[in-house]
C-alpha atoms as a PDB file:
ATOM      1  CA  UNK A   1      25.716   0.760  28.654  1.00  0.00           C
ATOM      2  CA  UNK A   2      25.683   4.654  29.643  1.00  0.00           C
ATOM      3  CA  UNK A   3      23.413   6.665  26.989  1.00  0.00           C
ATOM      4  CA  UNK A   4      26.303   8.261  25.703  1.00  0.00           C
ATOM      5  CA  UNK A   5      28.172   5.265  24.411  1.00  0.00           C
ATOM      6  CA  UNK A   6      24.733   4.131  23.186  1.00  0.00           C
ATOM      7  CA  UNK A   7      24.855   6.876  21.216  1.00  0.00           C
ATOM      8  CA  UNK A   8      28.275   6.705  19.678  1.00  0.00           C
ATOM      9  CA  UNK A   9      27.913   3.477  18.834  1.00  0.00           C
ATOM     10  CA  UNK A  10      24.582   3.947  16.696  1.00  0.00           C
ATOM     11  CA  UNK A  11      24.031   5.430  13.750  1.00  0.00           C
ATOM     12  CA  UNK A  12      20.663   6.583  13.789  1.00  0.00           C
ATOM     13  CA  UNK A  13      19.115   7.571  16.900  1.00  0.00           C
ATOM     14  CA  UNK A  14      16.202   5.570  19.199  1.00  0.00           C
ATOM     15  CA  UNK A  15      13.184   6.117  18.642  1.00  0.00           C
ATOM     16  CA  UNK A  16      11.479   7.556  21.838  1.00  0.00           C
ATOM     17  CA  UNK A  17       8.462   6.044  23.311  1.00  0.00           C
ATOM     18  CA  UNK A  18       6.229   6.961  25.697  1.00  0.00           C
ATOM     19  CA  UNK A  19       5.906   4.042  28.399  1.00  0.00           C
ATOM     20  CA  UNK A  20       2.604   5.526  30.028  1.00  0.00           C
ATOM     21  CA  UNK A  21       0.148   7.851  29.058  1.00  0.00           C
ATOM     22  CA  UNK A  22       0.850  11.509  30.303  1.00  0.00           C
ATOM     23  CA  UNK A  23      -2.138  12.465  32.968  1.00  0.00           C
ATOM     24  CA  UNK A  24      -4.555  14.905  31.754  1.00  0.00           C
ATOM     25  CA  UNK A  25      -6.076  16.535  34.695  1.00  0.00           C
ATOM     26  CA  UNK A  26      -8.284  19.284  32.506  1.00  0.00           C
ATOM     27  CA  UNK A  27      -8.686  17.046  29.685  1.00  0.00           C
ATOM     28  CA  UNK A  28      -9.151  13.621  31.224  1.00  0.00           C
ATOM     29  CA  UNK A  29     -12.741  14.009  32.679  1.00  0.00           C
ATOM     30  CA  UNK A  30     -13.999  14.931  28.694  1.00  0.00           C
ATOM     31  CA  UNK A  31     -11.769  12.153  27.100  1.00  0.00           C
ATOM     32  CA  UNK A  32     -15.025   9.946  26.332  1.00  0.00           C
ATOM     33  CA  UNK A  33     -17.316  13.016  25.687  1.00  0.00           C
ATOM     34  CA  UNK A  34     -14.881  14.070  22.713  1.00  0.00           C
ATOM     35  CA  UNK A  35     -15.107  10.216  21.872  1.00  0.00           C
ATOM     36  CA  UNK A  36     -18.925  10.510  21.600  1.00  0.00           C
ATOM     37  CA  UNK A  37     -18.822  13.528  19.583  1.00  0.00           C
ATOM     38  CA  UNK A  38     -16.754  12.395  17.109  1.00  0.00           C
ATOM     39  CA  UNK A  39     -18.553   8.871  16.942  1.00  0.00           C
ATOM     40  CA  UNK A  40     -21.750  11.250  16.119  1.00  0.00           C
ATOM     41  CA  UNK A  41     -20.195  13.320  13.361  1.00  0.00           C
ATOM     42  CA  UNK A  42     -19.504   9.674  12.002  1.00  0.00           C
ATOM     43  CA  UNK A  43     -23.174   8.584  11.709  1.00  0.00           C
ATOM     44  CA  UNK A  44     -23.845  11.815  10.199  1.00  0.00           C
ATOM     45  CA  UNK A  45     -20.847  12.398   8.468  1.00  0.00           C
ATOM     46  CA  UNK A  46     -22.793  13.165   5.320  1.00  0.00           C
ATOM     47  CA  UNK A  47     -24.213  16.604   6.537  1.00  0.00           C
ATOM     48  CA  UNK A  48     -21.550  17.742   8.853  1.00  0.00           C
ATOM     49  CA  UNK A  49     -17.719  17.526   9.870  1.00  0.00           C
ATOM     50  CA  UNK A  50     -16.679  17.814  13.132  1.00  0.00           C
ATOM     51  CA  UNK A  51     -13.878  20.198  13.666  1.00  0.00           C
ATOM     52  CA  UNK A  52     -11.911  20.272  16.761  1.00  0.00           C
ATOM     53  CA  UNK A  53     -12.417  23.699  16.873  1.00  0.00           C
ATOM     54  CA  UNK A  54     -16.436  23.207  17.454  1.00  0.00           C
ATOM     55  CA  UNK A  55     -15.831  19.801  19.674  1.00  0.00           C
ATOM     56  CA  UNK A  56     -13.730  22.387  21.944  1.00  0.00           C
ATOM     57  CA  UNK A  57     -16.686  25.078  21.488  1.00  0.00           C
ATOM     58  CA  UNK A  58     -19.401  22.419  22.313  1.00  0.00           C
ATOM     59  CA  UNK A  59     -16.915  21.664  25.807  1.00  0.00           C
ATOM     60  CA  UNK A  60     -16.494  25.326  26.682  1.00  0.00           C
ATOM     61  CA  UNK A  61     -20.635  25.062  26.891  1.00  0.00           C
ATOM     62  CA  UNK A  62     -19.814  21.722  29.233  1.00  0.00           C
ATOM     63  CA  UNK A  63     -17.469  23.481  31.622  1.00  0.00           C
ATOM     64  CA  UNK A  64     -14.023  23.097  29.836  1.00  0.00           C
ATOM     65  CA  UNK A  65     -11.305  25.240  31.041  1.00  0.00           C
ATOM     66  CA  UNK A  66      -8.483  23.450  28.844  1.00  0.00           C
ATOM     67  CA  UNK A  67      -7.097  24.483  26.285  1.00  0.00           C
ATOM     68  CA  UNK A  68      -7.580  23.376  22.357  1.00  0.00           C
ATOM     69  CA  UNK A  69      -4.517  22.155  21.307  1.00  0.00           C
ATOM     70  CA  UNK A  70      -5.197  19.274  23.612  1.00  0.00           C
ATOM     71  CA  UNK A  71      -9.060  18.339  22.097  1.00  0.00           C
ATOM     72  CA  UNK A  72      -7.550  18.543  18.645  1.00  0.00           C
ATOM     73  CA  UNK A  73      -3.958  16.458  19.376  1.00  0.00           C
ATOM     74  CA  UNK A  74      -6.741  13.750  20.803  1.00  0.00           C
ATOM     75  CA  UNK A  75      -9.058  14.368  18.476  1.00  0.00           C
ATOM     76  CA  UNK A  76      -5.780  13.539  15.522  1.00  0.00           C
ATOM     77  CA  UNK A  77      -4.715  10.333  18.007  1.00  0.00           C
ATOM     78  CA  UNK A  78      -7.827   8.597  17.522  1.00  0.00           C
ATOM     79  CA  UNK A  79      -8.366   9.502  13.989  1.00  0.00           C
ATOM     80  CA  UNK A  80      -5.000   7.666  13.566  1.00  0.00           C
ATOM     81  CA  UNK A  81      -6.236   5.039  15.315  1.00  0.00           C
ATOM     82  CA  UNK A  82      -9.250   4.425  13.362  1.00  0.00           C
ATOM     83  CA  UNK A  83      -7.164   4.780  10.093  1.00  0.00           C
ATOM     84  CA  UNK A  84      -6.411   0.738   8.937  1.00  0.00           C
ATOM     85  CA  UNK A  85      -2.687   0.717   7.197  1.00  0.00           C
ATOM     86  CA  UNK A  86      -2.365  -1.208   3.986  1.00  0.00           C
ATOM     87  CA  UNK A  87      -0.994  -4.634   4.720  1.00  0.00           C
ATOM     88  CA  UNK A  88       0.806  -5.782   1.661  1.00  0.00           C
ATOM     89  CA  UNK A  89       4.315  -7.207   0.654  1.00  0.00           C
ATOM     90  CA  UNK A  90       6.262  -5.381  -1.922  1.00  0.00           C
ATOM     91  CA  UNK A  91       7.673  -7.072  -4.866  1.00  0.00           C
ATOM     92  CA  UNK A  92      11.135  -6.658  -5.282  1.00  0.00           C
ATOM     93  CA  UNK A  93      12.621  -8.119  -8.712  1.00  0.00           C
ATOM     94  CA  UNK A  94      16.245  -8.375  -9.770  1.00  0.00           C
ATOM     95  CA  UNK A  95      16.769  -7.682 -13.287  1.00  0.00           C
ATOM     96  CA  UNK A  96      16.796 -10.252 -15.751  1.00  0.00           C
ATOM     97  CA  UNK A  97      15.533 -12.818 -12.938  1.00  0.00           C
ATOM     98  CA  UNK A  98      11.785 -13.535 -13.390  1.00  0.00           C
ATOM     99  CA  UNK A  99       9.047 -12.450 -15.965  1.00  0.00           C
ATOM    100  CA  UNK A 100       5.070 -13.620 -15.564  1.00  0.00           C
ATOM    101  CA  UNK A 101       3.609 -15.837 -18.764  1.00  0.00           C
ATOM    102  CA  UNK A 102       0.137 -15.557 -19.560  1.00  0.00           C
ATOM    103  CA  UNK A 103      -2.418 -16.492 -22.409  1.00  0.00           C
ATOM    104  CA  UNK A 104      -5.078 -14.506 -23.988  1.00  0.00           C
ATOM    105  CA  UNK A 105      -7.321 -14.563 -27.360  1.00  0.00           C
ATOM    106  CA  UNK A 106      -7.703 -11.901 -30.230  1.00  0.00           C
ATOM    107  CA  UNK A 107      -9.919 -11.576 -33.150  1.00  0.00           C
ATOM    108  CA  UNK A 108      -7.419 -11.768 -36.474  1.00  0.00           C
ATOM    109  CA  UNK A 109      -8.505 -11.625 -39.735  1.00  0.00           C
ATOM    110  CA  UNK A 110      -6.854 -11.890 -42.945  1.00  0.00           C
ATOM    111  CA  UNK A 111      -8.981 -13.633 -45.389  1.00  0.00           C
ATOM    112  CA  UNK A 112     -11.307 -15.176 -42.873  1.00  0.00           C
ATOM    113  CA  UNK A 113     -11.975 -14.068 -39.369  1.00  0.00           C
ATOM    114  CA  UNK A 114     -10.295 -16.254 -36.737  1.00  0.00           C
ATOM    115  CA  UNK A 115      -9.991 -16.158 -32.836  1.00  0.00           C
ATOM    116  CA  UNK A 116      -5.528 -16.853 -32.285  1.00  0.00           C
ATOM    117  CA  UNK A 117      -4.219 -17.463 -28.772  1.00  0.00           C
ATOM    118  CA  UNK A 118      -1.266 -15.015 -27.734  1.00  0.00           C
ATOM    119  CA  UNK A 119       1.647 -15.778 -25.831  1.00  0.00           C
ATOM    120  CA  UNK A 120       2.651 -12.683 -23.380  1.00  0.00           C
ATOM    121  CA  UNK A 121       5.418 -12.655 -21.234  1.00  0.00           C
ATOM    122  CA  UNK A 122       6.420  -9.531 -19.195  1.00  0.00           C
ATOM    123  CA  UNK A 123       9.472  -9.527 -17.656  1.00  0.00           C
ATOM    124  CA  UNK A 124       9.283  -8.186 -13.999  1.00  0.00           C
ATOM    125  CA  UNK A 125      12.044  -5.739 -13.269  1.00  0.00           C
ATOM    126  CA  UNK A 126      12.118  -3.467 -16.901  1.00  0.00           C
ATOM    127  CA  UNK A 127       8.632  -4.298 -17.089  1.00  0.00           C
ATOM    128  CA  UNK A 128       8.993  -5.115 -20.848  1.00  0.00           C
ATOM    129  CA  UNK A 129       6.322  -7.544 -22.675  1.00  0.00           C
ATOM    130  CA  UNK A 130       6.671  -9.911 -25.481  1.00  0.00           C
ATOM    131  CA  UNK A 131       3.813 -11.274 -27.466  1.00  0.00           C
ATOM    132  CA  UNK A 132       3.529 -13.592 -29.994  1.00  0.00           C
ATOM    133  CA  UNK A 133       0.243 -15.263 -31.811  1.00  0.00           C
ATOM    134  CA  UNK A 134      -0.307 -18.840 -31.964  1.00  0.00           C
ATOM    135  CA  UNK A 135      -3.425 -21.116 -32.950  1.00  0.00           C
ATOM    136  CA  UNK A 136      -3.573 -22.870 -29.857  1.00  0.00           C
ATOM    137  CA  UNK A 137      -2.374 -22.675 -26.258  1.00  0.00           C
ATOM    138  CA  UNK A 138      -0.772 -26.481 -26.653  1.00  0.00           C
ATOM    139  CA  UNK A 139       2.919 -26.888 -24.943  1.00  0.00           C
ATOM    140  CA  UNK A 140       4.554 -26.678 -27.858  1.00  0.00           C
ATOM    141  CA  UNK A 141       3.356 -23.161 -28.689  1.00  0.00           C
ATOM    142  CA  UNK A 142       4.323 -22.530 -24.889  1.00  0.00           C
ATOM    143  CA  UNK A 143       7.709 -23.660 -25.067  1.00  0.00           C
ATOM    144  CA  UNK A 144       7.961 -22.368 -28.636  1.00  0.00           C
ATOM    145  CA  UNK A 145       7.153 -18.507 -26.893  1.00  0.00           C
ATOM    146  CA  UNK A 146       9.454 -18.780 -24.008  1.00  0.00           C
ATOM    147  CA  UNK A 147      12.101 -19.414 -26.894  1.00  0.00           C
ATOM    148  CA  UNK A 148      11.138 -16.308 -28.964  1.00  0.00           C
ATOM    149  CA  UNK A 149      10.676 -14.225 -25.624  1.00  0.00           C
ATOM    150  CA  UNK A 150      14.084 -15.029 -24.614  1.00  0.00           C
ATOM    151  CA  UNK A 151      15.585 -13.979 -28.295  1.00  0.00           C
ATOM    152  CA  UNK A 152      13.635 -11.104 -28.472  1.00  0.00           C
ATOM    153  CA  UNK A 153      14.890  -9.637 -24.603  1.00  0.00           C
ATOM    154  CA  UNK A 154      17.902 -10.823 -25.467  1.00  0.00           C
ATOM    155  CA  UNK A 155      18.277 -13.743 -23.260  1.00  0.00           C
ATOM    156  CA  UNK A 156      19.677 -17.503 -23.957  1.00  0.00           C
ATOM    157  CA  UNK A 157      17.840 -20.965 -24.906  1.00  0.00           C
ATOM    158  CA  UNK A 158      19.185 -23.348 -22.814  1.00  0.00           C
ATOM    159  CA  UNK A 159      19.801 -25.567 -26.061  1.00  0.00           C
ATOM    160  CA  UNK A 160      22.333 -23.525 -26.750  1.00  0.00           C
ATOM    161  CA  UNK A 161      24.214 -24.059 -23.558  1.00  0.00           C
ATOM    162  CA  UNK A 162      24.917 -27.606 -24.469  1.00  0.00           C
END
């Protein structure tokens, strides 16, 4: 397939990577000198911050002849390297498909203080909660909250589908 039909035929363009590290003649003999400099400015990263600008000072001293851009595009490579990406999943919900139960206990008081169990159910997309105080956490009271959660969002029982 020619590059142009490639093209054509896709609707957002490749992405282009590099197969092989471009050579660094200037640069390349002060690759791992940069690399210990910055590994220093980490142990003492409390006192001082290594710039490129004074790793490509510190090289001049050395012999460098190259120029900066290059200390500080390696210099921003291995920072990216070192940086660890979240690693998570994102939760997608549809609306009106799932919701998360859960059980906690309050302090009431009316006459006499008493510890009640409530009954919260959030529902995942909208985010909305439901709660609803009973004396226990038995199944009853469980099945009793789904009910009242699903009149209160608006939902059905599934009694009344029979």
């Amino acid at each position: 397939m020619t590059w142009l039909k490639k093209a054509i035929e896709s609707a957002e363009p490749d992405q282009y990577t590099l197969q092989q590290p471009r050579p660094a003649p200037v640069l390349g003999a002060y690759l791992s000198r940069i690399d210990e400099l910055l590994a220093e400015n980490e142990r003492l990263r409390a006192n001082s911050d290594t710039t490129g600008h004074k790793i490509y000072e510190q090289l001049q001293k050395e012999g460098y002849t190259g120029s900066e851009s290059g200390i500080r595009r390696h210099i921003g490579q291995r920072r990216r390297e070192g940086r660890k990406r979240p690693v998570y999943i994102p939760l997608e919900f549809d609306p009106g498909m799932d919701g998360q139960v859960d059980w906690a206990e309050a302090e009431a008081s009316s006459r006499e203080q008493l510890t009640v169990h409530l009954f919260l159910m959030r529902l995942c997309y909208s985010r909305k909660l439901f709660v609803c105080a009973f004396p226990g956490e038995k199944q009853e009271a469980f099945f009793e909250g789904h009910k009242l959660a699903f009149h209160h969002f608006g939902g059905i029982h599934t009694a009344e589908l029979r």
